[in-house]
N, C-alpha and C. Protein backbone atom coordinates (compact mmCIF):
# COMPACT_ATOMS: atom_id res chain seq x y z
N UNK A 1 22.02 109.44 -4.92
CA UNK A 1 23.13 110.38 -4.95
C UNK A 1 23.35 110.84 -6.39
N UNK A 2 23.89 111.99 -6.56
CA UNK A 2 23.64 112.87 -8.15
C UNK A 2 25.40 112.67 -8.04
N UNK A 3 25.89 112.96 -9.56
CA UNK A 3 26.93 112.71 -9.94
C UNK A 3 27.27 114.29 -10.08
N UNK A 4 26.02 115.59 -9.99
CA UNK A 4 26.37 116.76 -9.83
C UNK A 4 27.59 117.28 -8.76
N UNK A 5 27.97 116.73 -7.99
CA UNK A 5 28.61 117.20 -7.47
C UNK A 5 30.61 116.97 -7.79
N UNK A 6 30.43 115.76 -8.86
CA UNK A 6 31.70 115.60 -9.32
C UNK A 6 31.92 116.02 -10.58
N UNK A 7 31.05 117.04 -10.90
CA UNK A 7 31.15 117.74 -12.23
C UNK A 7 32.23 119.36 -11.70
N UNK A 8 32.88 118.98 -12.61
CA UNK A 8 33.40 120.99 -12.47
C UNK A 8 33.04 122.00 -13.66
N UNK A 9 33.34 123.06 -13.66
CA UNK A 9 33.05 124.05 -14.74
C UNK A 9 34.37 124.33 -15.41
N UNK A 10 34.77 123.20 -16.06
CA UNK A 10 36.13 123.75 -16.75
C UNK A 10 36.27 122.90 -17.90
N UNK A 11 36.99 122.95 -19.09
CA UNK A 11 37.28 122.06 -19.95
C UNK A 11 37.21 120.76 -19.91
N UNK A 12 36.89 119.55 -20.20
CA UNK A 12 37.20 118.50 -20.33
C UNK A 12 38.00 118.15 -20.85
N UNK A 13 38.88 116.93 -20.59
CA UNK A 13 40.18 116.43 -21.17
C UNK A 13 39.61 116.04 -22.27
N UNK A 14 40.34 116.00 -23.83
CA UNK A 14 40.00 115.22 -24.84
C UNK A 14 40.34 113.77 -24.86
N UNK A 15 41.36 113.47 -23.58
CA UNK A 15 41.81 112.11 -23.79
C UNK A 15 40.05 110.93 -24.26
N UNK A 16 40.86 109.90 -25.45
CA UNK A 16 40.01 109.20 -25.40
C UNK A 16 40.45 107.39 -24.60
N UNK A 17 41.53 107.85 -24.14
CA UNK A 17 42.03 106.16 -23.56
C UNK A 17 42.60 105.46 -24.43
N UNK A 18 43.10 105.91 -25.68
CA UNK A 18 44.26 105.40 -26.50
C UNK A 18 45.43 106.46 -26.72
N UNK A 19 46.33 105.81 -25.71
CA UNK A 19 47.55 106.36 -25.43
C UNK A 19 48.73 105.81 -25.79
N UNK A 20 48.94 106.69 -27.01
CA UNK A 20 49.88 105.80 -27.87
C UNK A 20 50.71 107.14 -28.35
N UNK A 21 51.99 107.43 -28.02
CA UNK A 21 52.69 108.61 -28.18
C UNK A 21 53.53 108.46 -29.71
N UNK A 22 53.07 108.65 -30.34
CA UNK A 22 53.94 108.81 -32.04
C UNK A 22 55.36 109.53 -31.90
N UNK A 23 56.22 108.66 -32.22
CA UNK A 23 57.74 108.58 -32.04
C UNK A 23 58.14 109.93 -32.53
N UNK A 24 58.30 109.99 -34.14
CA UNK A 24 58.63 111.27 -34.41
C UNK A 24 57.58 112.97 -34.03
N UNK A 25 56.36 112.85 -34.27
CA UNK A 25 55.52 113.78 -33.77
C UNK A 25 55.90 114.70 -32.02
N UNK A 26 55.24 112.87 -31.35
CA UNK A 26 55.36 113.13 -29.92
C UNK A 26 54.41 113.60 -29.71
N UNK A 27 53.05 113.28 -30.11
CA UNK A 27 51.98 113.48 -29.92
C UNK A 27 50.94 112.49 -29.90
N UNK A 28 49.94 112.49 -28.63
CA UNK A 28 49.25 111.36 -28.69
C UNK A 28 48.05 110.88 -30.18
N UNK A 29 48.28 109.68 -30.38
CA UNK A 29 47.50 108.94 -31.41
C UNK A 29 46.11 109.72 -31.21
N UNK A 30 45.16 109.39 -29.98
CA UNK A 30 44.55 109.30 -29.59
C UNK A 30 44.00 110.72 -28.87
N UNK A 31 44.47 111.41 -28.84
CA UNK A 31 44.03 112.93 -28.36
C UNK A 31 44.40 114.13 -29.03
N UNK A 32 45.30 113.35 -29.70
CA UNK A 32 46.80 114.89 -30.07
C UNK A 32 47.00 115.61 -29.58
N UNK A 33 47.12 115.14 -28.03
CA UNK A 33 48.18 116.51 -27.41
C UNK A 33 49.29 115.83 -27.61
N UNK A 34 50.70 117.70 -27.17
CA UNK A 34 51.96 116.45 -26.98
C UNK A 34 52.25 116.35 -25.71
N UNK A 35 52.96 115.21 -25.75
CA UNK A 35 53.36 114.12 -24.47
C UNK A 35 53.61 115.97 -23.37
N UNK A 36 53.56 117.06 -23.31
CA UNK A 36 53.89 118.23 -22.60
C UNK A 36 52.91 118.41 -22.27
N UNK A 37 52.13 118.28 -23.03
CA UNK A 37 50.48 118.99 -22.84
C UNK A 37 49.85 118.14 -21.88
N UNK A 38 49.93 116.73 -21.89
CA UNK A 38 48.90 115.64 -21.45
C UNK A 38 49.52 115.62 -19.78
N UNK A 39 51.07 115.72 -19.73
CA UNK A 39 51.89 116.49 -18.31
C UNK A 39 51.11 117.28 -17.70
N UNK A 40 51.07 118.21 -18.15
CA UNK A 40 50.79 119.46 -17.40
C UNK A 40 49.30 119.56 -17.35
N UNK A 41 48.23 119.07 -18.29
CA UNK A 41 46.97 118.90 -18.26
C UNK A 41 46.21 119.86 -16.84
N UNK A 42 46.40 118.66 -15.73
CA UNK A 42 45.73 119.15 -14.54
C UNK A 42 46.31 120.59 -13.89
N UNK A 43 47.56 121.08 -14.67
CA UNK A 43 48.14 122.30 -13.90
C UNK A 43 47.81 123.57 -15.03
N UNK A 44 46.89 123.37 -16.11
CA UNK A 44 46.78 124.42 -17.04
C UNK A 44 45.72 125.29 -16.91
N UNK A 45 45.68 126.59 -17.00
CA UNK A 45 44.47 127.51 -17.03
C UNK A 45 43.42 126.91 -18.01
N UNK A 46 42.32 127.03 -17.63
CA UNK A 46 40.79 127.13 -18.47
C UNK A 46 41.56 127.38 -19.63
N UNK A 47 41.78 128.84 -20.03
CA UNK A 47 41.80 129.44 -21.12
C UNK A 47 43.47 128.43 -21.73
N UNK A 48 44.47 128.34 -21.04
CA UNK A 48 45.27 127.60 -21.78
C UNK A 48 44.42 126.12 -22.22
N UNK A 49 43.75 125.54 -21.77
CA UNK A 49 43.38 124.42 -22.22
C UNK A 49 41.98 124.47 -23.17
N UNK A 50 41.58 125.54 -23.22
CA UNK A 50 40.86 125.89 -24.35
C UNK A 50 41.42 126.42 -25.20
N UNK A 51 42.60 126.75 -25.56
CA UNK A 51 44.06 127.00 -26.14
C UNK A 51 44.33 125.26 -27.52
N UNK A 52 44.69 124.82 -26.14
CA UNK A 52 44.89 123.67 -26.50
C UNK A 52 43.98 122.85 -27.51
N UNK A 53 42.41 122.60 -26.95
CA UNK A 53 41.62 122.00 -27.48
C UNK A 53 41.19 122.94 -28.89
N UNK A 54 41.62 124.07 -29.00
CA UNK A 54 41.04 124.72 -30.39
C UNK A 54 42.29 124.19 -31.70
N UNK A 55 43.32 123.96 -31.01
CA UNK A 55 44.38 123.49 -31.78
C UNK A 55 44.68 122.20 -32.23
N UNK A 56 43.75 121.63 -31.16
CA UNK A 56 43.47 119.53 -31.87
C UNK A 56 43.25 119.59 -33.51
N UNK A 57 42.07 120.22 -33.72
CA UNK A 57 41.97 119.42 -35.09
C UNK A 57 43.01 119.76 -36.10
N UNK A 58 44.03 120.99 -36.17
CA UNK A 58 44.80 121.19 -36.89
C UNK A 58 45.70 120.42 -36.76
N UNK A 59 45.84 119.61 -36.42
CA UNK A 59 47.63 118.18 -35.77
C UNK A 59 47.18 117.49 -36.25
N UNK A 60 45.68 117.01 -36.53
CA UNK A 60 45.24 115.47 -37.22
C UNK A 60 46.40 115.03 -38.42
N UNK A 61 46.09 115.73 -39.29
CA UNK A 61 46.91 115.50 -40.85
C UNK A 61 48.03 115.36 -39.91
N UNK A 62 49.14 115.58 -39.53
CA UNK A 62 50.45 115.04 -38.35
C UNK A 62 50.31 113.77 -38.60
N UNK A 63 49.65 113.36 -38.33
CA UNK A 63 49.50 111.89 -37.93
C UNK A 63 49.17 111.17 -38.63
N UNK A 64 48.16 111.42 -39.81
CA UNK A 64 47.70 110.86 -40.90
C UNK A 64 48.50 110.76 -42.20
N UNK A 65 49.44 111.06 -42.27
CA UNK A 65 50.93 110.60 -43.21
C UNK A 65 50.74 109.22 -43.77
N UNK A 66 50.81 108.87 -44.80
CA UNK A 66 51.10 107.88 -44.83
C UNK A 66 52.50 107.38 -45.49
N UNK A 67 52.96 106.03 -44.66
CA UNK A 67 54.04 106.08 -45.39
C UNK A 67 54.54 105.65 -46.24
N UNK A 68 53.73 104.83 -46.91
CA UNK A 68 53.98 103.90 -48.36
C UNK A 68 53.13 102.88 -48.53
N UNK A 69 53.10 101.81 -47.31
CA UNK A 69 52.74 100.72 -47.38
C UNK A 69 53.35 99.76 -48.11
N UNK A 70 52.24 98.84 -48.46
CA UNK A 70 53.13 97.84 -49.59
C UNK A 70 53.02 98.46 -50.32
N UNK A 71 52.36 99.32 -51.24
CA UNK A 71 53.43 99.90 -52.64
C UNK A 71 54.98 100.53 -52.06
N UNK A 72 54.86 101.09 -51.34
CA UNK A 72 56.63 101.41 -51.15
C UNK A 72 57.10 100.03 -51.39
N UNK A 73 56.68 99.40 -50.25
CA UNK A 73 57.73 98.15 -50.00
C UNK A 73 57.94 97.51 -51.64
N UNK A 74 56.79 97.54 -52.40
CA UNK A 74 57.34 96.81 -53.53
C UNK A 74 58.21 97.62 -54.52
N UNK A 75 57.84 99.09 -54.27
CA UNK A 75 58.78 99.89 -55.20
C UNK A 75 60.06 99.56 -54.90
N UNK A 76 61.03 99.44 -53.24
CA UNK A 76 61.93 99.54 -53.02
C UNK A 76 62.49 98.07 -53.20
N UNK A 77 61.75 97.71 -53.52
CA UNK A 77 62.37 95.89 -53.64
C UNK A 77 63.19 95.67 -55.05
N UNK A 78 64.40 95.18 -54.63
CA UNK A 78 65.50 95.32 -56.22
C UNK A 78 65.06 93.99 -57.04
């Protein structure tokens, strides 16, 4: 039996199975959609979700913030 027949002709999800929604963002760790996008996923046009996926790599830096680490922590220490 061929797996051709559970193939479709449409976008693939970017999800990679780390689903981890970033508090202030609200966007997944792991795909960068936001928590709206990953909703509606199965109800979006081709072209909206090729929408979507052209707009992933610009959200990376979003997420890649950093926020101090231990140098903060030691700066803020009296």
């Amino acid at each position: 039996m061929s797996d051709d027949i559970w193939k479709r002709a449409e976008i693939d999800s970017p999800c990679i199975k780390v689903c981890v929604i970033h508090p202030a963002t609200r966007l997944c760790t792991g795909c960068l959609r936001s928590i709206d996008e990953i909703g509606a996923w199965s109800r979006l046009t081709p072209e909206a979700r090729k929408a979507v996926m052209n707009d992933l790599p610009s959200r990376a830096p979003l997420l890649r913030q950093r926020r101090g680490g231990r140098a903060a922590r030691l700066k803020n220490t009296p």
